[in-house]
N, C-alpha and C. Protein backbone atom coordinates (compact mmCIF):
# COMPACT_ATOMS: atom_id res chain seq x y z
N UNK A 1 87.59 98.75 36.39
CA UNK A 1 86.47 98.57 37.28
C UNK A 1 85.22 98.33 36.44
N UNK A 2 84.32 97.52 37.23
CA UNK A 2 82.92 97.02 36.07
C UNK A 2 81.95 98.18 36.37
N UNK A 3 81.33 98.58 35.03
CA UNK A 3 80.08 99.60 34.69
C UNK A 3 79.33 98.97 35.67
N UNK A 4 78.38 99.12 36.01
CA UNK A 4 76.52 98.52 36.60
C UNK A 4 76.25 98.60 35.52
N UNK A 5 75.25 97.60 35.15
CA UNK A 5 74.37 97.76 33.66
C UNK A 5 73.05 98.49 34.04
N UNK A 6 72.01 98.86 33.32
CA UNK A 6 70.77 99.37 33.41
C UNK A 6 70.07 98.63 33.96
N UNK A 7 70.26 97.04 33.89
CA UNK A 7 69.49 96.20 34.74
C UNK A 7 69.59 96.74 36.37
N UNK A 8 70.93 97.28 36.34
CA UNK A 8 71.01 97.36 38.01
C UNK A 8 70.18 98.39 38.72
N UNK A 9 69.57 99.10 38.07
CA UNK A 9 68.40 100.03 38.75
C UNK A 9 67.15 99.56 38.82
N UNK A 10 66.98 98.46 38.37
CA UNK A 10 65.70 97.97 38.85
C UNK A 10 65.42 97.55 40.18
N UNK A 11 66.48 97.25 40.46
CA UNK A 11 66.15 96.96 42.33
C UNK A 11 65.68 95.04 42.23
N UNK A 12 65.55 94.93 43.71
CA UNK A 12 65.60 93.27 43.70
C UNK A 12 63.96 93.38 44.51
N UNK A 13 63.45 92.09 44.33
CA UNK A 13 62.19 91.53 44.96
C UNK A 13 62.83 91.24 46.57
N UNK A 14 62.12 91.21 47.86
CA UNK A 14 62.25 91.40 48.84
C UNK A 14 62.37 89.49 48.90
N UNK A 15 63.43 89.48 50.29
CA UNK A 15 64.05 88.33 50.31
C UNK A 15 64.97 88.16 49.07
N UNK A 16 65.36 88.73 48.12
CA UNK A 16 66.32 88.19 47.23
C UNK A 16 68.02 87.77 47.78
N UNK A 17 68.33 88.43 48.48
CA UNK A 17 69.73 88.72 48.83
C UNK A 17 69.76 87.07 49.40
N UNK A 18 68.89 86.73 50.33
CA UNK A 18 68.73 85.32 50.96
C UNK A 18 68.96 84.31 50.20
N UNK A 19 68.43 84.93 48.94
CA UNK A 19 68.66 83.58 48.11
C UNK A 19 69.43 83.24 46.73
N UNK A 20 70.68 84.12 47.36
CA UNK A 20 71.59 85.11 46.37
C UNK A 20 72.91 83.49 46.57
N UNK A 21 73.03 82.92 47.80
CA UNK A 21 74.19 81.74 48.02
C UNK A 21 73.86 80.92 46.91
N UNK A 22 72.32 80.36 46.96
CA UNK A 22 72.07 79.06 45.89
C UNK A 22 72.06 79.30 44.76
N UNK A 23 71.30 80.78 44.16
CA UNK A 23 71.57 81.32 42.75
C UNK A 23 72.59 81.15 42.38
N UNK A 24 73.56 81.34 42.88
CA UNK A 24 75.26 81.83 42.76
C UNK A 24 75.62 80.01 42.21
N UNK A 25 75.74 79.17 43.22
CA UNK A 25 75.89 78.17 43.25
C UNK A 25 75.19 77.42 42.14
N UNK A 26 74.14 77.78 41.64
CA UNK A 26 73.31 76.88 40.87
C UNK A 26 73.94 77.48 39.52
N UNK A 27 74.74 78.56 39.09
CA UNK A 27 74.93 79.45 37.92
C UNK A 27 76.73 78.76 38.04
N UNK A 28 77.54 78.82 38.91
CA UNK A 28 79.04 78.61 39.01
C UNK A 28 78.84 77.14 38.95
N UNK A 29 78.68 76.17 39.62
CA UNK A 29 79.16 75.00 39.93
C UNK A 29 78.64 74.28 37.69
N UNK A 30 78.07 74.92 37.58
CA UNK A 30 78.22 73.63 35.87
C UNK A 30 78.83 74.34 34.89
N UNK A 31 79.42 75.39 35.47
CA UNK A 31 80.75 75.65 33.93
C UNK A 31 82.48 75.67 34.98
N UNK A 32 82.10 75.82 36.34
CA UNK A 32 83.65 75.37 36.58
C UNK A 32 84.62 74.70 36.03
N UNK A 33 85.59 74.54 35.18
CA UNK A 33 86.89 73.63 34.51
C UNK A 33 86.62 73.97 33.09
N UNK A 34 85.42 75.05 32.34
CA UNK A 34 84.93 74.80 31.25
C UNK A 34 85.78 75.61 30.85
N UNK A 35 85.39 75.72 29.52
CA UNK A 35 86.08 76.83 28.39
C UNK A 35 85.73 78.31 28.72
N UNK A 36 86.47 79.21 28.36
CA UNK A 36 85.81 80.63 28.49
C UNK A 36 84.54 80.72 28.38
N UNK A 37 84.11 80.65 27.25
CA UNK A 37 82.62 80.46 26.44
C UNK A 37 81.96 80.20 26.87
N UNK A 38 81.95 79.39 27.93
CA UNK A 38 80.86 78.90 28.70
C UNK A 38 81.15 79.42 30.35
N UNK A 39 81.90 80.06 30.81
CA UNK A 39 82.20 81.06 31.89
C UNK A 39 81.85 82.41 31.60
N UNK A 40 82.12 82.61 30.17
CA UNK A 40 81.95 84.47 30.17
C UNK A 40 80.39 84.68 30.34
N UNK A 41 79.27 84.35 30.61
CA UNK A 41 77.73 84.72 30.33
C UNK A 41 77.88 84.63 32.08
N UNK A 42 78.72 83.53 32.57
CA UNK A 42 78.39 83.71 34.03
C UNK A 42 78.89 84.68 34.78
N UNK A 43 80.51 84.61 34.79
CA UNK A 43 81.03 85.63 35.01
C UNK A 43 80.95 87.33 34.84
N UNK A 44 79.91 87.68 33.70
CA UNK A 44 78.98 88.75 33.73
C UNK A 44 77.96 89.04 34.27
N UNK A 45 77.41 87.90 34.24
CA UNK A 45 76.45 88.04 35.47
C UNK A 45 76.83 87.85 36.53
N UNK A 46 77.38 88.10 37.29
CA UNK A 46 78.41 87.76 39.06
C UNK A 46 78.67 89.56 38.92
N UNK A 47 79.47 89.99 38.01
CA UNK A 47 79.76 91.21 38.34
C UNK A 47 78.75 91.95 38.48
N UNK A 48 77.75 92.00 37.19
CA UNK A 48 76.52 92.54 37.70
C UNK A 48 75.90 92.53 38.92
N UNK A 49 76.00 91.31 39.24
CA UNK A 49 75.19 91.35 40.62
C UNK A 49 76.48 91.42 41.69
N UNK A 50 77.82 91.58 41.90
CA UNK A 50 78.47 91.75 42.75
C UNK A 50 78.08 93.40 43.21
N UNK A 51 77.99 93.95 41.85
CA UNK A 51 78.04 95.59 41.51
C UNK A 51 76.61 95.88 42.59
N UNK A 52 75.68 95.21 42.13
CA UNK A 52 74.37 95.60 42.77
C UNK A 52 74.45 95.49 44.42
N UNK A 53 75.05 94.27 44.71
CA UNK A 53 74.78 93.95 45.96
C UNK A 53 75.74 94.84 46.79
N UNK A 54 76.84 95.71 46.08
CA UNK A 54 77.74 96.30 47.22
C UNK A 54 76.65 97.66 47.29
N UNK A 55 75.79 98.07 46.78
CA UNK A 55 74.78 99.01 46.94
C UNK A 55 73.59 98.91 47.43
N UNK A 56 73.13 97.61 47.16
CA UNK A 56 71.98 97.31 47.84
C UNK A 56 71.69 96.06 48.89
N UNK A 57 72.84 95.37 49.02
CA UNK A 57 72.82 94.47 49.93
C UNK A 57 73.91 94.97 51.50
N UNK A 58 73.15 95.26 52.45
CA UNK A 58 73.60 95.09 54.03
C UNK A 58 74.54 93.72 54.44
N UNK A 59 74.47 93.06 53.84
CA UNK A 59 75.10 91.58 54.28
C UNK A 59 76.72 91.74 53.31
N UNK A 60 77.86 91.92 54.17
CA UNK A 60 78.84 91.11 53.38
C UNK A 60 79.41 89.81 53.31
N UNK A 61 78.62 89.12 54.29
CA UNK A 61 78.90 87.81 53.35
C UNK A 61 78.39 87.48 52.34
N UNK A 62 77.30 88.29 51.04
CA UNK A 62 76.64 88.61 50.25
C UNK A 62 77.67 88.23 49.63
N UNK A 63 78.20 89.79 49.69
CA UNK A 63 78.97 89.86 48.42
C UNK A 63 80.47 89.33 48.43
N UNK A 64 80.75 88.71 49.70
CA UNK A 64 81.86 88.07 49.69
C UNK A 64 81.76 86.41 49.08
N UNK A 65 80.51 85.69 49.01
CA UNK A 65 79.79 84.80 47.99
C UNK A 65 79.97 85.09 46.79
N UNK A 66 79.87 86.31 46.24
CA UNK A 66 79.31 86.64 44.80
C UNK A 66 81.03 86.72 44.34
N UNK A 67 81.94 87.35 44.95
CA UNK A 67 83.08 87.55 44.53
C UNK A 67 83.88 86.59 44.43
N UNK A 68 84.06 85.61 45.38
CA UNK A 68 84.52 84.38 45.57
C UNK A 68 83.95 83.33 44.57
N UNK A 69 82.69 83.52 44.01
CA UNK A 69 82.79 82.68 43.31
C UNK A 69 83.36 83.18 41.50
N UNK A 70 83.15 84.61 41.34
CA UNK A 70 83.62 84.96 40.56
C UNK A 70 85.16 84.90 40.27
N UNK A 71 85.72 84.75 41.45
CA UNK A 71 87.55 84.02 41.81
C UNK A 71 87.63 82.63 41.24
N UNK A 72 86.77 82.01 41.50
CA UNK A 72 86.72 80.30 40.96
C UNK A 72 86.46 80.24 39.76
N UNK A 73 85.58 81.47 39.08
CA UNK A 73 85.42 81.22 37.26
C UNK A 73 86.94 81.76 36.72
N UNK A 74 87.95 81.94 37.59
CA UNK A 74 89.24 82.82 37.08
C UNK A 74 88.97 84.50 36.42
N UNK A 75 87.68 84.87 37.05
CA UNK A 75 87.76 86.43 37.21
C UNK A 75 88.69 87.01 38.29
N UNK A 76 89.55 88.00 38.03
CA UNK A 76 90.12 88.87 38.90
C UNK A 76 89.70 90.18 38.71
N UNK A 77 88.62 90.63 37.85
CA UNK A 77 88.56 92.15 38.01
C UNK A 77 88.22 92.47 39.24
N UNK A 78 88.21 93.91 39.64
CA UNK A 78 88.34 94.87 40.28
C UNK A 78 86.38 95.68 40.28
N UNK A 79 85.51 95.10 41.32
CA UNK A 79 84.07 95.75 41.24
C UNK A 79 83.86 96.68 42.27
N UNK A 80 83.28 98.00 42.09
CA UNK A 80 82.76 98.65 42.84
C UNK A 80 84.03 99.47 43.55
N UNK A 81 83.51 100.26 43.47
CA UNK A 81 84.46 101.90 44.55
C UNK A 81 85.19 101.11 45.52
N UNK A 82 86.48 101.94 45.32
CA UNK A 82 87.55 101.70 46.35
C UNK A 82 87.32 101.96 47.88
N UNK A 83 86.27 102.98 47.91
CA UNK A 83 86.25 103.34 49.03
C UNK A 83 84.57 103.47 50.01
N UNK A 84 84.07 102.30 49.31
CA UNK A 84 83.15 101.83 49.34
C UNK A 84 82.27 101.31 50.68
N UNK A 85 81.50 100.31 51.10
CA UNK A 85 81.30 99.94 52.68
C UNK A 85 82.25 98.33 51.90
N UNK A 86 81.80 98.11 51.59
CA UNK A 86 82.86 96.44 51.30
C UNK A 86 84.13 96.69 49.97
N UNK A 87 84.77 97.58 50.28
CA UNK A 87 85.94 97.79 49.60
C UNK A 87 87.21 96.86 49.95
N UNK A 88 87.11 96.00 50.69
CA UNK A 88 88.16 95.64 51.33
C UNK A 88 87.36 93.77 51.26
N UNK A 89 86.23 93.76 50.59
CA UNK A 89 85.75 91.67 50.18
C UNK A 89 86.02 91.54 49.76
């Protein structure tokens, strides 16, 4: 299961979660088909913020975005408590 980093207590600027689809999208869509090397900086950042948003984001289609695309970089880990409110995205 992924740590939260220290970044994750800083909390997000209001409206962030809204604009959490295109971030996502603008970070996944130009290393899709690439080498690790150029997936692993993204794919750390996805968990990070998958981690954050199952705590601080109300929306699961949030984090069902953030995970799904972390599925397309060929991540399969395992984020956030089993028994969680989105234990089951």
């Amino acid at each position: 299961m992924h740590q939260p980093s220290r970044r994750d207590s800083a909390g997000c600027q209001p409206g962030f979660w809204e604009t959490v689809a295109g971030t996502v999208t603008a970070k996944v869509e130009p290393v899709i088909g690439r080498g690790e090397k150029q997936r692993s900086p993204v794919i750390d950042y996805l968990r990070d913020l998958e981690a954050l948003a199952r705590r601080q984001c109300d929306n699961r289609d949030t984090v069902q975005i953030i995970a799904s695309a972390r599925w397309l970089l060929g991540d399969r880990s395992e984020i956030g408590p089993s028994d969680g409110p989105f234990a089951r995205t």
